[in-house]
Structure formats: C-alpha cells, structure tokens
C-alpha atoms as a PDB file:
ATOM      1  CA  UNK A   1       0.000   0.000   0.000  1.00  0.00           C
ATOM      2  CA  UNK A   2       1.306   3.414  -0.531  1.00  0.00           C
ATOM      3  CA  UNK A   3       1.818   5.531   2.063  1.00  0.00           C
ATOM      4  CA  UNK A   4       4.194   8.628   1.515  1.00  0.00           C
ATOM      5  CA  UNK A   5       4.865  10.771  -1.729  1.00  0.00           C
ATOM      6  CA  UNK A   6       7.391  13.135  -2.568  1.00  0.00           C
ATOM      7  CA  UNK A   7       7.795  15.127  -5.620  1.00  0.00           C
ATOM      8  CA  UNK A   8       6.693  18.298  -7.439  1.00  0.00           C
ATOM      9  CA  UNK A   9       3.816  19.991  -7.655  1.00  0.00           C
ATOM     10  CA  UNK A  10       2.256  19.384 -11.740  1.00  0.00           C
ATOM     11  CA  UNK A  11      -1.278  20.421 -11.562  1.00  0.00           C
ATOM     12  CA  UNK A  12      -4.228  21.594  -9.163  1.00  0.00           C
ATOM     13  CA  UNK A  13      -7.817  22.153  -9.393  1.00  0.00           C
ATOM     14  CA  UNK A  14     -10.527  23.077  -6.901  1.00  0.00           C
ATOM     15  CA  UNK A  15      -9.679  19.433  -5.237  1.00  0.00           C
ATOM     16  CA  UNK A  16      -6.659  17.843  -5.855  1.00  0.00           C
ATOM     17  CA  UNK A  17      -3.378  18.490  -7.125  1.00  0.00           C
ATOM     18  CA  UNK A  18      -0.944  16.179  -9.081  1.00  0.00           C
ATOM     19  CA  UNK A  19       2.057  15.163  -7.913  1.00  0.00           C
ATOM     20  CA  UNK A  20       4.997  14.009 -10.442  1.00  0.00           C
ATOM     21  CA  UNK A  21       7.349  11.546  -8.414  1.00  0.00           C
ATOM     22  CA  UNK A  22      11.236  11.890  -9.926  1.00  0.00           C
ATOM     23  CA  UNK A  23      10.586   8.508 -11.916  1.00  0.00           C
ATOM     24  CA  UNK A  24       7.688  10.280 -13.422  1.00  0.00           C
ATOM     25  CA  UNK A  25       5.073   9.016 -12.457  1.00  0.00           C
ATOM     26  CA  UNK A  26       2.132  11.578 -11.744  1.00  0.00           C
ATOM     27  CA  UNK A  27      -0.606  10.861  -8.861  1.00  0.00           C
ATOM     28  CA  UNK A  28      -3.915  13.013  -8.534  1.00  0.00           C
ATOM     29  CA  UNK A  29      -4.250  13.321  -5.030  1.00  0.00           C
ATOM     30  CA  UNK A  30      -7.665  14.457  -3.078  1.00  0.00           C
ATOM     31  CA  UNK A  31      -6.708  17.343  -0.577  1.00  0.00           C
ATOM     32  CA  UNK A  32      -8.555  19.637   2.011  1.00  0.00           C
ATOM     33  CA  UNK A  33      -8.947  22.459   1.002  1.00  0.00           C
ATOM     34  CA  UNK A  34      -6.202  23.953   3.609  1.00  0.00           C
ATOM     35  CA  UNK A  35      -3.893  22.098   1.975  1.00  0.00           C
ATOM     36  CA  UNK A  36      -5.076  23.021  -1.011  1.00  0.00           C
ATOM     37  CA  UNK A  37      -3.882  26.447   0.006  1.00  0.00           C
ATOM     38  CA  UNK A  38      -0.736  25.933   1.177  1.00  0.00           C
ATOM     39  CA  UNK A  39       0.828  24.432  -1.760  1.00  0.00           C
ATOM     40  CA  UNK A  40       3.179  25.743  -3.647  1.00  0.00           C
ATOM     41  CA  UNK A  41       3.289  27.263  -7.656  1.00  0.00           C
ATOM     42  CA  UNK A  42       3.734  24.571 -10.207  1.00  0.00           C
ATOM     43  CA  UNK A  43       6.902  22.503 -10.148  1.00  0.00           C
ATOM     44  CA  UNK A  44       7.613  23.286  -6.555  1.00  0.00           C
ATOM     45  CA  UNK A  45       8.047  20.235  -4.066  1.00  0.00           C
ATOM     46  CA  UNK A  46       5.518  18.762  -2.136  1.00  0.00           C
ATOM     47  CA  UNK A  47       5.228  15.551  -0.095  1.00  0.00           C
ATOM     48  CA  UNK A  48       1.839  14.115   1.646  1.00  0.00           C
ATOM     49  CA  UNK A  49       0.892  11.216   3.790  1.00  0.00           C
ATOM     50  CA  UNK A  50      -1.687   9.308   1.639  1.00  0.00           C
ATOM     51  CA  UNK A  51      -4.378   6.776   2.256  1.00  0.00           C
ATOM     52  CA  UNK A  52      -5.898   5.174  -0.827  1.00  0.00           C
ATOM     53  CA  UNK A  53      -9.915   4.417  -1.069  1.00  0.00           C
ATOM     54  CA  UNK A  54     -10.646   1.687  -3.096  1.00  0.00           C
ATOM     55  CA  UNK A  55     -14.375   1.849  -4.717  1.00  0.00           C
ATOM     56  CA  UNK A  56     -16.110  -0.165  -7.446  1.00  0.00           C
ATOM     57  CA  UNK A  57     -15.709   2.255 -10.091  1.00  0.00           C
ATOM     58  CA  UNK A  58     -12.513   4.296  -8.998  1.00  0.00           C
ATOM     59  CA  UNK A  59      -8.899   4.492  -7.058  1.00  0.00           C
ATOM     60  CA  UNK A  60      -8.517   7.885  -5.165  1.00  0.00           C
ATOM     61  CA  UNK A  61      -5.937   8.980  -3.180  1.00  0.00           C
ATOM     62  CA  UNK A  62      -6.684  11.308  -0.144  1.00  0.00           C
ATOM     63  CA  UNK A  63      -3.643  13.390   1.175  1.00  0.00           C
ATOM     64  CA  UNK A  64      -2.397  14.732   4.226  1.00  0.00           C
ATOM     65  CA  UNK A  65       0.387  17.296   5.937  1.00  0.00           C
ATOM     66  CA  UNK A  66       1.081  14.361   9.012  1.00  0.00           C
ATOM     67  CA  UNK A  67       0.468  11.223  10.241  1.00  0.00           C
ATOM     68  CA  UNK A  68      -1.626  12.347  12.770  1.00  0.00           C
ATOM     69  CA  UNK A  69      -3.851  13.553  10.229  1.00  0.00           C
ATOM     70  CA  UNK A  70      -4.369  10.801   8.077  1.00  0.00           C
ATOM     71  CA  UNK A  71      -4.185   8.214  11.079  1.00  0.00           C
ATOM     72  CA  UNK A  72      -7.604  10.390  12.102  1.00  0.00           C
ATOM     73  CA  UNK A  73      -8.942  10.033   8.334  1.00  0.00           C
ATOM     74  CA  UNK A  74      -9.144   6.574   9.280  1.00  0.00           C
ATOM     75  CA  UNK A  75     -10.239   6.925  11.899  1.00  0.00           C
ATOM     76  CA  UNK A  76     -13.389   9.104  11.263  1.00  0.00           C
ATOM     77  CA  UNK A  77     -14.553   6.723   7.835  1.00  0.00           C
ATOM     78  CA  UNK A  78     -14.413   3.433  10.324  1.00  0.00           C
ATOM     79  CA  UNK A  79     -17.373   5.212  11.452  1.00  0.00           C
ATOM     80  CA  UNK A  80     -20.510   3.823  10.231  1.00  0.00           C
ATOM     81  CA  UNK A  81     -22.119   5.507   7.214  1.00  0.00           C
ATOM     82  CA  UNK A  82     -18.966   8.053   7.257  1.00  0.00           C
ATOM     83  CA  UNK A  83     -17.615   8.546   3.889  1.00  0.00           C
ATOM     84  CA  UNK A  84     -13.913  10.059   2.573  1.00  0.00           C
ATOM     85  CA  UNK A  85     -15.874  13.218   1.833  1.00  0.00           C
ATOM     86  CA  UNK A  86     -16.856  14.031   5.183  1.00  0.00           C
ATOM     87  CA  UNK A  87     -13.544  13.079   6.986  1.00  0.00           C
ATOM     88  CA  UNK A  88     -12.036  15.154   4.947  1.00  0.00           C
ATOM     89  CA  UNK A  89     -13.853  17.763   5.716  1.00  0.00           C
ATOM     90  CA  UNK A  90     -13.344  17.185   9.347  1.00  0.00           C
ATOM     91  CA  UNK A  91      -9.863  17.111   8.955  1.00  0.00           C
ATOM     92  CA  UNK A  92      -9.865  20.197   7.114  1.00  0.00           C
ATOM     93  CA  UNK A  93     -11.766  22.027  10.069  1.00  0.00           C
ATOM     94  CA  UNK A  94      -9.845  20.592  12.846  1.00  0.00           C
ATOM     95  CA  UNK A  95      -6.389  19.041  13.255  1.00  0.00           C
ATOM     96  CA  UNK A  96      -5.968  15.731  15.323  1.00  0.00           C
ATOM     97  CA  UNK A  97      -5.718  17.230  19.076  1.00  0.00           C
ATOM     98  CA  UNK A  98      -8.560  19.239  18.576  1.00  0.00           C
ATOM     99  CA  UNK A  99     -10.531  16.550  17.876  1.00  0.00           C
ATOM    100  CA  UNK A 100      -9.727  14.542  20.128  1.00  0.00           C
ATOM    101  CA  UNK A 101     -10.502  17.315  22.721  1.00  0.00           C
ATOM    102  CA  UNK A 102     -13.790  17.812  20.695  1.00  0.00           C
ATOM    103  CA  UNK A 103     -14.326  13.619  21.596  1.00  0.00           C
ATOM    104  CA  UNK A 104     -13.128  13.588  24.911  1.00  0.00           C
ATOM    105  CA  UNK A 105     -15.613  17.181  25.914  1.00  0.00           C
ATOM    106  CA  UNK A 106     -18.135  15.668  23.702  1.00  0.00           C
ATOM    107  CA  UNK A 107     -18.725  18.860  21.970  1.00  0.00           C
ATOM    108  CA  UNK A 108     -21.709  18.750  19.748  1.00  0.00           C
ATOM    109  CA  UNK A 109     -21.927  21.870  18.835  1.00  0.00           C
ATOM    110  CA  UNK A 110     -18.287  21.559  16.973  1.00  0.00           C
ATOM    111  CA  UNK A 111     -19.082  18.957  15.118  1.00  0.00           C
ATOM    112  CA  UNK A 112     -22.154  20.982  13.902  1.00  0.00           C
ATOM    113  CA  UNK A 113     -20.480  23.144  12.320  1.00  0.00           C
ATOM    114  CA  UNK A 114     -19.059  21.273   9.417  1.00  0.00           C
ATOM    115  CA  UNK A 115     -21.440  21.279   6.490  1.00  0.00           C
ATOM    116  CA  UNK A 116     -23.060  18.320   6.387  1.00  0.00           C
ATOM    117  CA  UNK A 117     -23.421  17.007   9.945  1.00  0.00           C
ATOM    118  CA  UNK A 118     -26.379  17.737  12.205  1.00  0.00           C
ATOM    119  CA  UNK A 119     -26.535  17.173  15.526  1.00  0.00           C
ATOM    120  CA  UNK A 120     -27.908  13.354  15.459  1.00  0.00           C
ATOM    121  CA  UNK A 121     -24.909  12.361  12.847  1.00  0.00           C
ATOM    122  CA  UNK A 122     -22.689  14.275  15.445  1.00  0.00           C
ATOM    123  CA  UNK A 123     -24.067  12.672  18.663  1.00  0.00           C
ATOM    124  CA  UNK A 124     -23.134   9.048  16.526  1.00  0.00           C
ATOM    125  CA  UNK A 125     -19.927  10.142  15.731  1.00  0.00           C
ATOM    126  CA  UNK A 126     -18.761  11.046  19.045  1.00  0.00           C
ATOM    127  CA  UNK A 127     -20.354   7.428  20.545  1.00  0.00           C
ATOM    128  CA  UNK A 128     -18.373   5.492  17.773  1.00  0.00           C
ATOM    129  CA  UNK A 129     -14.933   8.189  18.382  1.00  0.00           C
ATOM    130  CA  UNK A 130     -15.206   7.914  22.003  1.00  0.00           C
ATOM    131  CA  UNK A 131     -15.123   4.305  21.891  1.00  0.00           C
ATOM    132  CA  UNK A 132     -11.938   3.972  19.922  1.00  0.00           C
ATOM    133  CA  UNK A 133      -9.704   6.963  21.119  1.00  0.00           C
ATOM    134  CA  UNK A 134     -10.749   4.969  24.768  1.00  0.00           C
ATOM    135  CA  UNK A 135      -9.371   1.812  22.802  1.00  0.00           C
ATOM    136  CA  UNK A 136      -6.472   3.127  21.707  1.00  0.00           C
ATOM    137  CA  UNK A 137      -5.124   5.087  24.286  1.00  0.00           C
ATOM    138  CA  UNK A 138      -5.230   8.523  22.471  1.00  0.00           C
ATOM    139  CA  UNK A 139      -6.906  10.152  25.664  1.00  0.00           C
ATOM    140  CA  UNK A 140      -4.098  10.840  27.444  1.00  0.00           C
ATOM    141  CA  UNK A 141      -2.697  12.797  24.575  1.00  0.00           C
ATOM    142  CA  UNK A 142      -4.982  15.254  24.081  1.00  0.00           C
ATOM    143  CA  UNK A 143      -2.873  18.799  24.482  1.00  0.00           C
ATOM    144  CA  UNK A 144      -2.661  20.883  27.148  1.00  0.00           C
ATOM    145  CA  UNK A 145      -5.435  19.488  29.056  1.00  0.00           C
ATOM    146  CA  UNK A 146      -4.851  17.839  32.114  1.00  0.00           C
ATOM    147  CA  UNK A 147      -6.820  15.178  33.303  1.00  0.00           C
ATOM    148  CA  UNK A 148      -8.611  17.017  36.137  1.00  0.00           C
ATOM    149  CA  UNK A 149      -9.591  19.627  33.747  1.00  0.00           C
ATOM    150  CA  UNK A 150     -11.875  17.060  31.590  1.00  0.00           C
ATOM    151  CA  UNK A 151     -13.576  16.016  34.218  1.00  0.00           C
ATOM    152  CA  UNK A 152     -14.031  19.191  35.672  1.00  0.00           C
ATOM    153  CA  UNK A 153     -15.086  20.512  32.316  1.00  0.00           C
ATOM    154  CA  UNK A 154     -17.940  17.671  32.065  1.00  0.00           C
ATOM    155  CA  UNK A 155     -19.309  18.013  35.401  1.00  0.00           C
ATOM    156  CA  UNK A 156     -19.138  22.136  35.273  1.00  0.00           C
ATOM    157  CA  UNK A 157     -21.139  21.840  31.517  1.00  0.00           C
ATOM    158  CA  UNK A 158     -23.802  19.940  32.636  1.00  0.00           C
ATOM    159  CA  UNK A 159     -24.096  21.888  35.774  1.00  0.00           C
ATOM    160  CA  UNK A 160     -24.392  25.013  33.022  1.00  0.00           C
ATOM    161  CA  UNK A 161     -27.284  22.610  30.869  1.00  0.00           C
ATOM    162  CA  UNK A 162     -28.896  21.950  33.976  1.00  0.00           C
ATOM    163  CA  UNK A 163     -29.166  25.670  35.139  1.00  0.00           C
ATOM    164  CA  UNK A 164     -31.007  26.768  31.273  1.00  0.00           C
ATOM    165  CA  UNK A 165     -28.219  27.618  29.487  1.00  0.00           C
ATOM    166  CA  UNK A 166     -27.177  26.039  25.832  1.00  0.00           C
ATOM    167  CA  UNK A 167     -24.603  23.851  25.640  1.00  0.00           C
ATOM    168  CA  UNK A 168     -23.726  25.846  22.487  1.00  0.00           C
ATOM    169  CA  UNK A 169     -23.394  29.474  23.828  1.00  0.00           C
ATOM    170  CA  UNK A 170     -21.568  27.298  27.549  1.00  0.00           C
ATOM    171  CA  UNK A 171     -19.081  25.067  26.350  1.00  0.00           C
ATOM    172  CA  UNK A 172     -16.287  27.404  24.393  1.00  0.00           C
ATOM    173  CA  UNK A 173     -17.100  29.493  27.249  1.00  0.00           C
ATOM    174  CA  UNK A 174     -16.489  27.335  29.726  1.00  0.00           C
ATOM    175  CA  UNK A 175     -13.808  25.963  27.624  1.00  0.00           C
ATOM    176  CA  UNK A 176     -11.939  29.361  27.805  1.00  0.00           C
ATOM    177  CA  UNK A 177     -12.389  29.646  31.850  1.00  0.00           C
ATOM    178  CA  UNK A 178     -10.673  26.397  32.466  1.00  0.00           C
ATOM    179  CA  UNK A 179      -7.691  27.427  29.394  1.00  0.00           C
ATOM    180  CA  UNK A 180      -6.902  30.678  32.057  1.00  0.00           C
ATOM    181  CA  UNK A 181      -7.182  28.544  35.302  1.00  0.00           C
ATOM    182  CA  UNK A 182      -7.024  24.707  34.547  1.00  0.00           C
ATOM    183  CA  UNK A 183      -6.598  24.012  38.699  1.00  0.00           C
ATOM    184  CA  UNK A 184     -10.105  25.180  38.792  1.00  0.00           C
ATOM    185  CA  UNK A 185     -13.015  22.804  40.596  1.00  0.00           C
ATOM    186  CA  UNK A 186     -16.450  21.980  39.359  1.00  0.00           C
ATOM    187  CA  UNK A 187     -17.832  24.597  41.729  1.00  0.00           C
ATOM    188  CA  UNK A 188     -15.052  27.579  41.163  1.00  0.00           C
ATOM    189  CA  UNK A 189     -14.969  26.662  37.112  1.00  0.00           C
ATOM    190  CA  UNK A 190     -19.249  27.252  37.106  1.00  0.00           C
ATOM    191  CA  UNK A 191     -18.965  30.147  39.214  1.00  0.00           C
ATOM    192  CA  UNK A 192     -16.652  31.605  36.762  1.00  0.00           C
ATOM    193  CA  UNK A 193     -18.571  30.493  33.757  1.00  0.00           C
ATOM    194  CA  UNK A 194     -21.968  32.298  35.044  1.00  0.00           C
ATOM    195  CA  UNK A 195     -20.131  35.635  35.487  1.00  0.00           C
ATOM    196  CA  UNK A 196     -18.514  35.270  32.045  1.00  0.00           C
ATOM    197  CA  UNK A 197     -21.818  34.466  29.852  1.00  0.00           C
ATOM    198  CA  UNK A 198     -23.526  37.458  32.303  1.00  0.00           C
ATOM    199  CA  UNK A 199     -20.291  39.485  30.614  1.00  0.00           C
ATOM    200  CA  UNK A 200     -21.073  37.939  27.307  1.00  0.00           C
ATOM    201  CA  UNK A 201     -24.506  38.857  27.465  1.00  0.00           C
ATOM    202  CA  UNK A 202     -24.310  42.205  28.673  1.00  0.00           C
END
C-alpha cells in the first residue's frame, strides 16, 4: 500500500493536485482544502501522507500534511455511514488534538459546524470516536489538558445545561475559563462560567 509521496507539484484544481514523483510518475491526489492552500506554484516540491480508497468504479488517493492527520482520516470513515468526503472535511476544520478534545468534551456543537453534519450524525460520531480513542489510548494525549480539567469541564457543563443555558453558547465558554485557570473545581470553574456568559450577554 502506498503511504508517503514526494515530488513536485504538476497540476491543481478546486480538489486535488498532481504530484509528479522523480521517476515520473504523476498521482492526482484528493486534498482539504487547507492544503489546497498551502501548496506551492507549479513545479515546486511537495510531499503528503496518503491513504488510498478503493471503490467499485474508482482508485482515489486522499492526502495529508502528518500522520496524525491521516491516522484520524481513518479513523473518522471506520465510522458507520462516514464517507472520505466528510472526513475530509473534518480534517480540514480541525487538526488531530482538537478533535480529540472535541471527543473527549463531547462537543456537539463543533461537530455541527461542518457542512453536512447535524446534531444526530454528530451525537453518533462522538459514541463510535469515544469508543476507539478509549481503545487506543489517544486520551491521554490530548494537548494541554490535564486530566482534572476534563472532568471538571464535564461536570461544570452539565451543571451550566442543567441551570437553562445552551450547551452551544456554555461550552467554548467554559472551555476558555478552564484554558486561564485549569486548577479550577467543578464549583469555582461554574462560578466563573456564570459571570462570564452574564459578561457575554451584557
């Protein structure tokens, strides 16, 4: 299976780009559209992580700027009824920590905000996500936040739902109380949450 290419940039449209490999051989490659944006003009060098989806009628190749990112490609279209299309377009909105803090907070309302996923296809997702990042380990990775914070951050959000408030308009702003004081409890973090959506809303 392929798995890395290296070689200079031929040809790019709205989707993919071509890469020519020094043998010259050229491979179309399916990009996000960041990395879409970042490439370079024509015959510059370029080199991608690739994953290749085999379907009935066609070979494609999906690229990516790390491992990280397409080891979370794969992730995401292990999902049930989750095709290339829409990991990509995960992985184009977030990179591999953030969603895995997105999993581990189980933040809806992120997920919502790709095109193309409502909240019932999100809700699945982060069932099916939770249940392998728990598998493989890839909790205790996610960056910058302890622990104590997660759990802090769960309890504190519901304690937010549970008082009226969205989890929408709560979470990134409970998210940003515990980023200034992660040492924060459940009681402290919610006390701080209340006066910053009164702030907010003011």
């Amino acid at each position: 299976m392929i798995a890395f290419l290296t070689g200079t940039l031929a040809a790019m449209d709205e989707r993919t780009c071509t890469l020519l490999t020094p043998g010259g051989v050229g491979y179309e490659i399916q990009l996000a559209a960041k990395s879409l944006a970042s490439l370079p003009q024509r015959g510059g060098e370029i080199c991608f992580h690739v994953h290749l989806v085999v379907r009935e009628d066609a070979l494609e190749l999906f690229g990516f700027e790390s491992r990280e990112e397409r080891d979370a490609f794969r992730t995401l279209i292990s999902i049930s009824g989750f095709g290339p299309r829409k990991a990509q377009a995960v992985i184009n909105q977030y990179t591999p920590e953030e969603l895995t803090r997105i999993v581990v907070e189980e933040d809806v309302a992120a997920l919502t905000r790709i095109s193309g996923i409502g909240k019932k296809t999100a809700q699945q997702m982060l069932l099916e996500l939770r249940f392998k990042l728990d598998k493989k380990g890839h909790e205790a990775h996610l960056a910058g936040t302890p622990q104590q914070s997660r759990g802090v951050f769960k309890d504190a959000l519901a304690g937010l739902v549970n008082l009226g408030y969205s989890e929408e308009e709560a979470a990134p702003i409970l998210r940003g109380v515990l980023e200034k004081e992660p040492d924060l409890d459940v009681a402290a973090a919610l006390r701080k949450a209340l006066q910053a959506i009164a702030r907010a809303r003011s």
